[in-house]
N, C-alpha and C. Protein backbone atom coordinates (compact mmCIF):
# COMPACT_ATOMS: atom_id res chain seq x y z
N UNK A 1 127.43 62.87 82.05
CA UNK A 1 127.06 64.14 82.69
C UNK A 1 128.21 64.61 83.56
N UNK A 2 128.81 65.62 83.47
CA UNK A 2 129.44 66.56 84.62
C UNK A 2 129.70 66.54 85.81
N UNK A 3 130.51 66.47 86.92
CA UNK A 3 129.97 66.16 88.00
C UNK A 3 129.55 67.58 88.63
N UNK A 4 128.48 67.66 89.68
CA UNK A 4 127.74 68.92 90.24
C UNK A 4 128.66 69.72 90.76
N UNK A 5 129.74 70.74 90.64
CA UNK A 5 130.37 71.23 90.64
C UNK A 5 129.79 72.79 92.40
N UNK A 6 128.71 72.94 91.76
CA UNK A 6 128.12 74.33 92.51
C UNK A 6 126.25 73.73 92.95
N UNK A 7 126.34 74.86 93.94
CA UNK A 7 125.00 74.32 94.72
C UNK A 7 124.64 75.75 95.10
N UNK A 8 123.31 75.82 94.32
CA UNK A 8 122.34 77.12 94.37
C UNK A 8 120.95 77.06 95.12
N UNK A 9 120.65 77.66 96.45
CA UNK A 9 119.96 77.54 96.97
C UNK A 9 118.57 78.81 96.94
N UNK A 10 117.26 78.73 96.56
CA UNK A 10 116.44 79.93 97.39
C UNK A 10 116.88 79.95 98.60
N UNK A 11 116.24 80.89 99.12
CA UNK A 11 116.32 82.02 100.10
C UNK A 11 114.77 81.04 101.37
N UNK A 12 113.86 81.99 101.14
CA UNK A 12 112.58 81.78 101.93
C UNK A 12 112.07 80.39 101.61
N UNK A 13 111.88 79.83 102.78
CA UNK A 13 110.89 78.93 102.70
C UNK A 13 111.95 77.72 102.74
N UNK A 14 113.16 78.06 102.22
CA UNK A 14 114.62 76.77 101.94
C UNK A 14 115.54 77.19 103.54
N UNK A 15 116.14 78.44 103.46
CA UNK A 15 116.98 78.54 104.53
C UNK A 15 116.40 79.93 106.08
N UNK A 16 115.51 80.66 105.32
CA UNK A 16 114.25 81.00 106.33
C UNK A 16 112.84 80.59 106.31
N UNK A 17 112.36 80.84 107.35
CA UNK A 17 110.89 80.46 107.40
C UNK A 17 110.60 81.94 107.39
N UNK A 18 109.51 81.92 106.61
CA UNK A 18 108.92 83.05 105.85
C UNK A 18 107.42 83.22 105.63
N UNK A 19 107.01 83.82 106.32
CA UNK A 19 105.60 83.86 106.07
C UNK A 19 104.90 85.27 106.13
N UNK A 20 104.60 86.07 105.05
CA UNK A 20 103.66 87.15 105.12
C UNK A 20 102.67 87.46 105.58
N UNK A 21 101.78 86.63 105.88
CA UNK A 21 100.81 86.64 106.34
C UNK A 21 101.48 87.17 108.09
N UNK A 22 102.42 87.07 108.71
CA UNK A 22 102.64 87.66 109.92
C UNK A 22 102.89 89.19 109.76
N UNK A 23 102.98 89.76 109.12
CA UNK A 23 103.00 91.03 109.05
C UNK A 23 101.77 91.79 109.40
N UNK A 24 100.68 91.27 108.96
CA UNK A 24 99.09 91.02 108.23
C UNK A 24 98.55 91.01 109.65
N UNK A 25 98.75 90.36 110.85
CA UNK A 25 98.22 89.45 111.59
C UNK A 25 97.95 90.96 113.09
N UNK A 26 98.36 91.67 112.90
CA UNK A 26 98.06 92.64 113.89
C UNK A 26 96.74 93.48 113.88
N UNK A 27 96.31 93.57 111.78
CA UNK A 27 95.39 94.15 111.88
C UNK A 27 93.73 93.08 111.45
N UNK A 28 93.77 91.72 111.35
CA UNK A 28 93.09 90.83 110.89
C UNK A 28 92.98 89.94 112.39
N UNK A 29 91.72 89.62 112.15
CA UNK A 29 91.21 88.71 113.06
C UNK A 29 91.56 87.15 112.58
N UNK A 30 92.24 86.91 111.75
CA UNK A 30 92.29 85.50 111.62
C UNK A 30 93.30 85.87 110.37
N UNK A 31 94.02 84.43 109.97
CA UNK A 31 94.71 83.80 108.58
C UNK A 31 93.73 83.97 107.20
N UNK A 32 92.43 83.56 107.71
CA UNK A 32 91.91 83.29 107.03
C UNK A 32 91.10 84.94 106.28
N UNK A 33 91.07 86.08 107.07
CA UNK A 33 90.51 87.13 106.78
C UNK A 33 92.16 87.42 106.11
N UNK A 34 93.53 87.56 106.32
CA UNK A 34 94.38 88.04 105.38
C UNK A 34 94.55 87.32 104.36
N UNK A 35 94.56 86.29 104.12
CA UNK A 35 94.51 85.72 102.62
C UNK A 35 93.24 86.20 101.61
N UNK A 36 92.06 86.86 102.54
CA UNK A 36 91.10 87.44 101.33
C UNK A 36 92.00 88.73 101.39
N UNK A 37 92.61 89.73 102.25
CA UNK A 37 92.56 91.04 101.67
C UNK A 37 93.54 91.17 100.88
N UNK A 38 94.91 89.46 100.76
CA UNK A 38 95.83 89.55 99.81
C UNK A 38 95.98 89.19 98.81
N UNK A 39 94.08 88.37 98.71
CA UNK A 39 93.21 88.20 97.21
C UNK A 39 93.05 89.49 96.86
N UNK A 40 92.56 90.30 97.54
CA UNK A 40 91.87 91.73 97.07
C UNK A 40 93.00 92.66 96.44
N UNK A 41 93.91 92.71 97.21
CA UNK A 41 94.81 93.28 96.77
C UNK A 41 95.85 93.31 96.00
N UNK A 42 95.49 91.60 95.32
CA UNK A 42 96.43 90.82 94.29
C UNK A 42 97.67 91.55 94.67
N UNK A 43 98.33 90.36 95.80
CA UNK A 43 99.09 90.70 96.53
C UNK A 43 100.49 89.93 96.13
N UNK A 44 100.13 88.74 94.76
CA UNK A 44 100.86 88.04 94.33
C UNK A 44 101.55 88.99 93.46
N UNK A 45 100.65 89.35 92.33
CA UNK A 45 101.91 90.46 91.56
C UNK A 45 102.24 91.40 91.79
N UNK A 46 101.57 92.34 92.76
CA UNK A 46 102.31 93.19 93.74
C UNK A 46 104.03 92.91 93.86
N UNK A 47 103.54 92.07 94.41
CA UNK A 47 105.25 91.11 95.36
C UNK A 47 105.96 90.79 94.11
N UNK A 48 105.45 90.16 93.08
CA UNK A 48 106.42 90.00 91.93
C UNK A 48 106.83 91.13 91.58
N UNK A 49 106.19 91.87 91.36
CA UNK A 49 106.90 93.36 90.82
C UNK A 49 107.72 94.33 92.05
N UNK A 50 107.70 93.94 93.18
CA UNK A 50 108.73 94.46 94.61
C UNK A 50 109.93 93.55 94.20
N UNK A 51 109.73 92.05 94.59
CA UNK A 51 110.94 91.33 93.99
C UNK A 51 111.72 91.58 92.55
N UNK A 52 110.78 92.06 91.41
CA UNK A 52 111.80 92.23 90.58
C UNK A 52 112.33 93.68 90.50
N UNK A 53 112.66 94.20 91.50
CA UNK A 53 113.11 95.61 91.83
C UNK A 53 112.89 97.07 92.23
N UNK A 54 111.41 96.72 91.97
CA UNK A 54 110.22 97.93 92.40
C UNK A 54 110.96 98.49 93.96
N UNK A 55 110.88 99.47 93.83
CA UNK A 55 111.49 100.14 95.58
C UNK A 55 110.26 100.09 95.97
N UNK A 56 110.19 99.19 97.52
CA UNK A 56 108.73 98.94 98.42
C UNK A 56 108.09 101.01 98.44
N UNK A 57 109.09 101.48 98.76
CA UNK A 57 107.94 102.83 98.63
C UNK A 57 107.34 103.13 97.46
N UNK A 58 107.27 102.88 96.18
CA UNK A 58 106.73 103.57 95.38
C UNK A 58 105.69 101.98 95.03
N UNK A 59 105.96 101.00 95.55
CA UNK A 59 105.26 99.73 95.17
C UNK A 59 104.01 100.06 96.84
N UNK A 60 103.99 100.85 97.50
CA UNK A 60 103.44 100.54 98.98
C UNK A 60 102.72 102.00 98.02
N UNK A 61 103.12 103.02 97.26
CA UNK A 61 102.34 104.67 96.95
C UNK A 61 101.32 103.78 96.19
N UNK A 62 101.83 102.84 95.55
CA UNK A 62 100.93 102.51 94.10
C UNK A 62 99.67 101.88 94.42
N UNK A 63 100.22 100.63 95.25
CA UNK A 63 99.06 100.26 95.76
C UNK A 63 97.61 100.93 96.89
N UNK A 64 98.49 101.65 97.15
CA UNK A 64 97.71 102.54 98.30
C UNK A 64 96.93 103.36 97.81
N UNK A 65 97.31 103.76 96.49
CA UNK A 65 96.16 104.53 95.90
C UNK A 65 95.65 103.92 95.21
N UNK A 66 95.39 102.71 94.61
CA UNK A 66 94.39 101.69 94.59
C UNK A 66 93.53 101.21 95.40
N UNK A 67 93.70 101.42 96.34
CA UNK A 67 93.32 100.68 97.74
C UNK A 67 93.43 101.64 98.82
N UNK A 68 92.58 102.89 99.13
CA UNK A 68 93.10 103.32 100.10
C UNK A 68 92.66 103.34 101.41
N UNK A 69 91.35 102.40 101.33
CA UNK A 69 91.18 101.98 102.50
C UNK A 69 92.12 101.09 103.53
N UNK A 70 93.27 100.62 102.78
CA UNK A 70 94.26 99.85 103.22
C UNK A 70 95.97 100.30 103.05
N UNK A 71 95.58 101.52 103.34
CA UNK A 71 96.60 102.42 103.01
C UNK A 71 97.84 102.23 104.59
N UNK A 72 96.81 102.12 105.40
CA UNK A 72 98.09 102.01 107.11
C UNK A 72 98.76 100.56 106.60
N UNK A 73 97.81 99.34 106.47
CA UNK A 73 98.18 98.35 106.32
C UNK A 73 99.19 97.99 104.83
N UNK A 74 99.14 98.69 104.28
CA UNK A 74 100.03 98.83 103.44
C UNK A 74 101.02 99.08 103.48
N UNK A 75 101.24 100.23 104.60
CA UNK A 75 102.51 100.60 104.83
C UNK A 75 103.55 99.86 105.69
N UNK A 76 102.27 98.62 106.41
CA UNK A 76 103.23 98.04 107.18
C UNK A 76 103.87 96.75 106.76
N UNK A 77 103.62 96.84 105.17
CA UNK A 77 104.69 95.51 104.12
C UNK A 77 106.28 96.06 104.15
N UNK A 78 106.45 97.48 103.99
CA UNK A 78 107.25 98.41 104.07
C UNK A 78 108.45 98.34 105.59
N UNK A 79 107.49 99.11 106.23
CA UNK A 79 108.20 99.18 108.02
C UNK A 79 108.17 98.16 108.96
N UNK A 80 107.05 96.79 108.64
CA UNK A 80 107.00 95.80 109.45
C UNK A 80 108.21 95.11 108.47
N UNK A 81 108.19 94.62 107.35
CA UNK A 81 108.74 93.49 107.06
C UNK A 81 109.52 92.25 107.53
N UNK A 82 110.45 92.81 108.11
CA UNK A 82 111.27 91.95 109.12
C UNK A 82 110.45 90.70 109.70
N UNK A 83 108.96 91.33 110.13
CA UNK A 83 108.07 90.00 110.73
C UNK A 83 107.82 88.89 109.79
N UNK A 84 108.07 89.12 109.00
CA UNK A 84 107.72 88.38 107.90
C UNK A 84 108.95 86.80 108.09
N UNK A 85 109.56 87.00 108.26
CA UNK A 85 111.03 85.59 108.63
C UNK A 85 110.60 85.74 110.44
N UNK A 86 110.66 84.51 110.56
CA UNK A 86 110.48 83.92 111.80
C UNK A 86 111.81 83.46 112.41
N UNK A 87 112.87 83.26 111.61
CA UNK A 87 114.33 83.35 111.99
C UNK A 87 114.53 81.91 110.78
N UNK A 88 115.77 81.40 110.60
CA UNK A 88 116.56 80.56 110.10
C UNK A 88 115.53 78.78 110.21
N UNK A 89 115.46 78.08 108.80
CA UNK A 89 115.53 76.56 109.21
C UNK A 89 116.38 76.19 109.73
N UNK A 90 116.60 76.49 110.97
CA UNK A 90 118.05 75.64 111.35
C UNK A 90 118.61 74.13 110.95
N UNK A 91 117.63 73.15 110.57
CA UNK A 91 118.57 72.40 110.01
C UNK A 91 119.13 72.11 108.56
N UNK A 92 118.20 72.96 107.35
CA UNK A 92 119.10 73.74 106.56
C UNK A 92 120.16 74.01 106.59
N UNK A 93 120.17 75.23 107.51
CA UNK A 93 121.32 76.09 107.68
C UNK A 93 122.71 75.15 107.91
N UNK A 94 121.97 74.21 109.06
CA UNK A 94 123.39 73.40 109.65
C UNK A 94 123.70 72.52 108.26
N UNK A 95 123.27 72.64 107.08
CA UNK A 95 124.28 71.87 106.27
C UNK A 95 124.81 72.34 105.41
N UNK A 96 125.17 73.81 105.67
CA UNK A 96 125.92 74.95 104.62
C UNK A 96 127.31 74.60 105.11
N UNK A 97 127.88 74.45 106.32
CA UNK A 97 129.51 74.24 106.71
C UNK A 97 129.84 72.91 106.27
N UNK A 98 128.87 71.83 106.10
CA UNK A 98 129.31 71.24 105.60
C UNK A 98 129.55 70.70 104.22
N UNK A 99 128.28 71.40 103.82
CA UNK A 99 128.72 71.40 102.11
C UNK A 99 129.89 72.53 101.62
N UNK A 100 130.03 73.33 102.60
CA UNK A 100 131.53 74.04 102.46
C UNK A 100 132.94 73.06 102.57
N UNK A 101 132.42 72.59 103.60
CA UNK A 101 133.76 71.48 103.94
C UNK A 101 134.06 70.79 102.76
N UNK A 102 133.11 70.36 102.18
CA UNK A 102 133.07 68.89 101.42
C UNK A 102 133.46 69.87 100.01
N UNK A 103 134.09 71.31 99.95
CA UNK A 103 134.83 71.72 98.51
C UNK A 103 133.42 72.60 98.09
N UNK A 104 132.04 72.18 98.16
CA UNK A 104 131.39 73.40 97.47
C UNK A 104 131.12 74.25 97.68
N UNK A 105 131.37 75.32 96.34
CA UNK A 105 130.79 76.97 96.15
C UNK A 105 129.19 76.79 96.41
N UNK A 106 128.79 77.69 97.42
CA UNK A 106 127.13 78.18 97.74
C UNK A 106 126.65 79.11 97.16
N UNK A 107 125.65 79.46 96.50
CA UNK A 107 125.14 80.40 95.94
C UNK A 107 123.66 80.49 96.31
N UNK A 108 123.27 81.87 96.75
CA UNK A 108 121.78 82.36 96.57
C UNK A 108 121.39 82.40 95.42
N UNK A 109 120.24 81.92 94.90
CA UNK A 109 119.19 82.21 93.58
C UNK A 109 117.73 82.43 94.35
N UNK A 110 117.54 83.48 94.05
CA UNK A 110 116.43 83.68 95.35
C UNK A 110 115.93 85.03 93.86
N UNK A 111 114.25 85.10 94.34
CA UNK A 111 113.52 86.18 94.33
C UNK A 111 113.36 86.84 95.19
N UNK A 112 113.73 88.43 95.51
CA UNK A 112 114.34 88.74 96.94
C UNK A 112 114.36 90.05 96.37
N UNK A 113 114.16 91.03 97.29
CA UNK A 113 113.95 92.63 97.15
C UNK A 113 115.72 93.10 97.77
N UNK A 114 116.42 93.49 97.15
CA UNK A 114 117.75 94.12 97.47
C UNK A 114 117.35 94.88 98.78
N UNK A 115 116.41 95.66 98.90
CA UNK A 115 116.72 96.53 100.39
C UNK A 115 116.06 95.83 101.18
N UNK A 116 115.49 94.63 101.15
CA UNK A 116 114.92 93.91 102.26
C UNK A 116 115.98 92.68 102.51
N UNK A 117 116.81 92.25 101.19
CA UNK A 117 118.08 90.93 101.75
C UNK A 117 118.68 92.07 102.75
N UNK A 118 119.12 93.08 102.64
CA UNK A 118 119.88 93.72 104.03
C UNK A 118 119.65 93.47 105.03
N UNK A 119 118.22 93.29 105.85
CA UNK A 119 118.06 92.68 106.87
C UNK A 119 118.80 91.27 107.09
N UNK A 120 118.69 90.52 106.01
CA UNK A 120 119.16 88.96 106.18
C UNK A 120 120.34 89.21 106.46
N UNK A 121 121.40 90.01 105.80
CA UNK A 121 123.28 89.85 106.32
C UNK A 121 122.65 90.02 107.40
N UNK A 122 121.99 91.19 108.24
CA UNK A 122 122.27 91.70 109.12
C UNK A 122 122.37 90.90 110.23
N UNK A 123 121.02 90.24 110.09
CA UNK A 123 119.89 88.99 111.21
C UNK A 123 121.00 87.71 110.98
N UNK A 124 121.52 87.30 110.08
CA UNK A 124 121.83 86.09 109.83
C UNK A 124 123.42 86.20 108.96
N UNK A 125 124.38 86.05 110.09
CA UNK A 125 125.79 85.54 110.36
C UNK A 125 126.05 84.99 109.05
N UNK A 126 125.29 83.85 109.12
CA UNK A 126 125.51 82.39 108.21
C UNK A 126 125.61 82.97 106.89
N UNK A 127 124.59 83.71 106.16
CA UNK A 127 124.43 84.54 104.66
C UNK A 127 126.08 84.53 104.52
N UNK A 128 127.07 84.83 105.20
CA UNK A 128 128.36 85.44 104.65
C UNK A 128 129.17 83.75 104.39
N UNK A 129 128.54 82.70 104.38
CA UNK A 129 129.17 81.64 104.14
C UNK A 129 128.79 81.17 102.68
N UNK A 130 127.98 81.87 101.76
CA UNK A 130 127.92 81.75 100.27
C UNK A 130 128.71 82.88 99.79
N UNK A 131 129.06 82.05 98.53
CA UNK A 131 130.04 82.42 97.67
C UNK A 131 129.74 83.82 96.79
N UNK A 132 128.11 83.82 96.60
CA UNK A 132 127.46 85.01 95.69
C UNK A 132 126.19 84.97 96.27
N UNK A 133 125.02 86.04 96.30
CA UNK A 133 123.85 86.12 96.58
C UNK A 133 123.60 86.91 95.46
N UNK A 134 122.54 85.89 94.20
CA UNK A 134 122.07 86.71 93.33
C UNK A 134 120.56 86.76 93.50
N UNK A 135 119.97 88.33 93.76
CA UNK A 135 118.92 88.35 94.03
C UNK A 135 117.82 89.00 92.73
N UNK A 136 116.91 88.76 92.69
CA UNK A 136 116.10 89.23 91.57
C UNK A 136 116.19 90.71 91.33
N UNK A 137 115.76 91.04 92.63
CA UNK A 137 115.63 92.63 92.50
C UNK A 137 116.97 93.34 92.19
N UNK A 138 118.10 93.03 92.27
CA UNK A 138 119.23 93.52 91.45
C UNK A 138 119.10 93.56 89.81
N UNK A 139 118.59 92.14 89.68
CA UNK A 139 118.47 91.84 88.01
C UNK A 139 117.43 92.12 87.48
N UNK A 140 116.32 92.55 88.27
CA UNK A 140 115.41 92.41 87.47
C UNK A 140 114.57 91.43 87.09
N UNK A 141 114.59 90.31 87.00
CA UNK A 141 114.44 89.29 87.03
C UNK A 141 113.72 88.56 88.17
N UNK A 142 113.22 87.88 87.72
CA UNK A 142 112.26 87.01 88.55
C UNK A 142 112.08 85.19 88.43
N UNK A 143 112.61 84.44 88.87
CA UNK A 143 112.04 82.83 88.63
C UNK A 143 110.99 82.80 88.67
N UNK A 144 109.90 82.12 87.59
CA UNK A 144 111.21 80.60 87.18
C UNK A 144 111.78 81.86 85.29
N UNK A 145 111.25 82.63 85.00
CA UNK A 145 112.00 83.20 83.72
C UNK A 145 113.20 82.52 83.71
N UNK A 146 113.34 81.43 82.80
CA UNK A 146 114.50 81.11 82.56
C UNK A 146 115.73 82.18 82.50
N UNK A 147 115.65 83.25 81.62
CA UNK A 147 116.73 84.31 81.78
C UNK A 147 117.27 84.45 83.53
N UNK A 148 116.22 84.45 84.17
CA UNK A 148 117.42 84.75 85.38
C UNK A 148 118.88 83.38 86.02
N UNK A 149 118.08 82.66 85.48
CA UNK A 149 118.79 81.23 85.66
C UNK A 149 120.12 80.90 84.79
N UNK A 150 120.01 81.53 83.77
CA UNK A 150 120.88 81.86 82.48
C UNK A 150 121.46 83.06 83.32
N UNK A 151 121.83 83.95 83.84
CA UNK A 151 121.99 85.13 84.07
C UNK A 151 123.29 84.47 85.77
N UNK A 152 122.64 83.71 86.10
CA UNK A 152 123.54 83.29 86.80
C UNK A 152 124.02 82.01 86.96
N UNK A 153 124.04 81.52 85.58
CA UNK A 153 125.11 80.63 85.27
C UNK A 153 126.23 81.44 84.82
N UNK A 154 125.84 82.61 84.26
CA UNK A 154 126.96 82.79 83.74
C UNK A 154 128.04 84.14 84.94
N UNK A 155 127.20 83.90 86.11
CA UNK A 155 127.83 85.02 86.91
C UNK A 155 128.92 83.91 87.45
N UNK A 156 128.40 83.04 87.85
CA UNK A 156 129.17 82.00 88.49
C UNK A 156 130.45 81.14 87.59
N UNK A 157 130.12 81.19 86.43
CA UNK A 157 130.88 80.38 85.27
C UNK A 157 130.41 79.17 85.16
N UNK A 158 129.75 78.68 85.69
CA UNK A 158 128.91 77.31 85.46
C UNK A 158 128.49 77.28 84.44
N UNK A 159 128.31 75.81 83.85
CA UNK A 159 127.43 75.20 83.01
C UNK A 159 126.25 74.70 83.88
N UNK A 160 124.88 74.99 83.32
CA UNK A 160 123.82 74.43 83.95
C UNK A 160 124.38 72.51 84.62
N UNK A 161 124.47 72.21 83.55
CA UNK A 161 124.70 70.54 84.31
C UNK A 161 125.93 70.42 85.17
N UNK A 162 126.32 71.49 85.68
CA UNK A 162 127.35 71.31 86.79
C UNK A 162 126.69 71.82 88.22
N UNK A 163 125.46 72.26 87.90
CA UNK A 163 124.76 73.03 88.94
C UNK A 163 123.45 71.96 89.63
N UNK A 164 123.74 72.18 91.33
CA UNK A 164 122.47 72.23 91.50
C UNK A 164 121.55 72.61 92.30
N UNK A 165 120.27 73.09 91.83
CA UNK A 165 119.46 73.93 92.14
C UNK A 165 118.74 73.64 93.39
N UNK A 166 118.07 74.32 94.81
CA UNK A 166 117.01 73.71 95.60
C UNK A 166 116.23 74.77 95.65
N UNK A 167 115.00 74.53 95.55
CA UNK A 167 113.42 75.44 95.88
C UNK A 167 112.47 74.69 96.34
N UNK A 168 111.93 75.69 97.26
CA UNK A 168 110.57 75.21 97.52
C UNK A 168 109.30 75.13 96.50
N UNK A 169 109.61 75.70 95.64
CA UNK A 169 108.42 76.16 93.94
C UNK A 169 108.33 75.39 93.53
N UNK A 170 108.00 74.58 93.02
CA UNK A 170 107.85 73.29 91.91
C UNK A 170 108.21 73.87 90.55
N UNK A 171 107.25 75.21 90.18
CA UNK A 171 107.10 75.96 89.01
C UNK A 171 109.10 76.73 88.63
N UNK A 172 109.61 76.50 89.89
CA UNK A 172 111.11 77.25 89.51
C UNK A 172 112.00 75.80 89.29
N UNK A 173 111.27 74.63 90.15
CA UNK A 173 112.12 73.80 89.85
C UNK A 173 112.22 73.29 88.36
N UNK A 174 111.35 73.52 88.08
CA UNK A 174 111.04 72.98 86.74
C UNK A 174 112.05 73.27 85.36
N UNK A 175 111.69 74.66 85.60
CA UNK A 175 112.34 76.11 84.61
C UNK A 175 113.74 75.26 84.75
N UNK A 176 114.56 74.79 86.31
CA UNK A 176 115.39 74.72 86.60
C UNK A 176 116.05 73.49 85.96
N UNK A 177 115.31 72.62 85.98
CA UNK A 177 115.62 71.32 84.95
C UNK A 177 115.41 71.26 83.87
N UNK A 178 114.70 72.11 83.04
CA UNK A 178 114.31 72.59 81.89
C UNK A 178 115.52 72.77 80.73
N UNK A 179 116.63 73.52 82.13
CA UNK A 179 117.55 74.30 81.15
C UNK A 179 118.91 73.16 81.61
N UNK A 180 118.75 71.79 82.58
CA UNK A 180 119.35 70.89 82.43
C UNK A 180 120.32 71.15 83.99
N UNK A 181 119.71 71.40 84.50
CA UNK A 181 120.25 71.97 86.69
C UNK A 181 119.24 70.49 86.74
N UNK A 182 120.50 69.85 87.69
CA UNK A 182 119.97 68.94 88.61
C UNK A 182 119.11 69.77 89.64
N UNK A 183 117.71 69.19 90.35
CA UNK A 183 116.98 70.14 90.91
C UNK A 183 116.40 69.25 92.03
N UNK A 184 116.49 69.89 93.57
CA UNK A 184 115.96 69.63 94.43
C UNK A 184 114.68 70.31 94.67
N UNK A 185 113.20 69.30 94.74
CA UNK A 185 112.03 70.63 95.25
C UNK A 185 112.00 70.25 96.64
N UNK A 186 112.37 71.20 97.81
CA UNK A 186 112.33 71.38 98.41
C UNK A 186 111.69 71.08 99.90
N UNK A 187 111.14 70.35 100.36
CA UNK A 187 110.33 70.11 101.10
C UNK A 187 110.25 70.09 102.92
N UNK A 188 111.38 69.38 103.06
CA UNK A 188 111.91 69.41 104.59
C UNK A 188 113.56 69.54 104.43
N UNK A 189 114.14 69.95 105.99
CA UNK A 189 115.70 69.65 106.07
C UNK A 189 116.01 68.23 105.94
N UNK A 190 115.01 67.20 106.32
CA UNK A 190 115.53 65.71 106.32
C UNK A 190 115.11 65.19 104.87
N UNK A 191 114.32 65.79 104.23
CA UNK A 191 114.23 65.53 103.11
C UNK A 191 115.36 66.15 102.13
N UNK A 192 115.82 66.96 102.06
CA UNK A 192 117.21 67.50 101.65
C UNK A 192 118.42 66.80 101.81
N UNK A 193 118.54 66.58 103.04
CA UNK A 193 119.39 65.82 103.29
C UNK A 193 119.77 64.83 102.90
N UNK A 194 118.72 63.77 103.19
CA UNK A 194 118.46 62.38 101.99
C UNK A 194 118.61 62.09 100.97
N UNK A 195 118.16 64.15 99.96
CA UNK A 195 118.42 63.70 98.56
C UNK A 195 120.04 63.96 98.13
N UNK A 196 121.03 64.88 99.03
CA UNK A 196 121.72 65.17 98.63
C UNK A 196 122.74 63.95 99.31
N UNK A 197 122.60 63.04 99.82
CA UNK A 197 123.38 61.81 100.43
C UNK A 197 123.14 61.01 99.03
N UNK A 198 122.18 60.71 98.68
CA UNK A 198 121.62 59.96 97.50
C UNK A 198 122.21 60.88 96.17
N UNK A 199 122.52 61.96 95.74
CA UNK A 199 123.09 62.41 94.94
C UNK A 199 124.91 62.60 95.25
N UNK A 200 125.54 61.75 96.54
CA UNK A 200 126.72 61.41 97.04
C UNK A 200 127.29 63.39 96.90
N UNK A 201 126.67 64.02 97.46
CA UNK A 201 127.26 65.52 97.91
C UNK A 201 127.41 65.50 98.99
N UNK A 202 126.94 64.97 100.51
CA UNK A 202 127.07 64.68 101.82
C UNK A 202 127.40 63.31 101.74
């Protein structure tokens, strides 16, 4: 096998903490009342179809006239968003300079709305220490679709078995080893850490 040449990280949940449900939380009495209205509002493919490029205004018109009793709260997926990241895993983060040090190229592979990563350069310094940020909503594309994974092997010049992948998804990690990416699922910074000492990258 190759040696791991490049290291492709998600976005949410890997190097921010991310949670939607805070957006939600101004107009709901509990966690537990926004996870029904983001049952109701099948709020999962919503978001898949924002991430794979949908502009949040015409994805916030669509739904709203489905739903228009939830038409304010709709709008505030749009103008709140930002609440949604709680700021940086910092101890993530702290091991991007050093997997820089140690010779490797960083790359974003993230499902990620192009006009909402703008906030991230903005909020977060660190973003400018990867090499490429390939986000769905540019491509179209969505993980785990193998095509997007294919799509940026070949942005990068990699061969899958020179790559490797970290997510919090199980379902992307998979896709991700599927196509032969060594694959981290994601779980803690000390759990990361561990695996990538044990895969001799730190």
């Amino acid at each position: 096998m190759p040696p791991l040449t490049a290291l492709l990280f998600d976005f949410g949940n890997v190097l921010v903490d991310w949670d939607v449900r805070r957006i939600f939380e101004p107009f709901f009495p509990s966690h537990a009342a926004i996870d029904s209205f983001l049952a109701e509002i099948n709020y999962a493919e919503w978001n898949q179809h924002l991430d794979a490029g949908l502009p949040f205004s015409e994805g916030v018109a669509e739904r709203a006239e489905k739903f228009p009793q939830y038409a304010r709260i709709l709008q505030a997926y749009d103008t709140d968003w930002r609440k949604s990241v709680a700021g940086p895993i910092h101890r993530t983060v702290e091991l991007l300079p050093r997997l820089k040090q140690a010779g490797y190229p960083l790359y974003v592979l993230s499902n990620f709305s192009t006009e909402k990563f703008i906030h991230m350069r903005e909020d977060y310094p660190w973003v400018s220490l990867f090499d490429d940020v390939i986000l769905s909503g540019e491509h179209h594309l969505i993980k785990p679709d193998p095509a997007f994974y294919q799509l940026a092997l070949r942005r990068i010049g990699r061969s899958a078995q020179e790559c490797l992948f970290i997510d919090d998804a199980l379902p992307n990690i998979e896709s991700a080893r599927a196509l032969g990416m060594t694959a981290i699922h994601f779980q803690s910074p000390g759990q990361l850490e561990r695996e990538l000492k044990t895969l001799q990258i730190l």
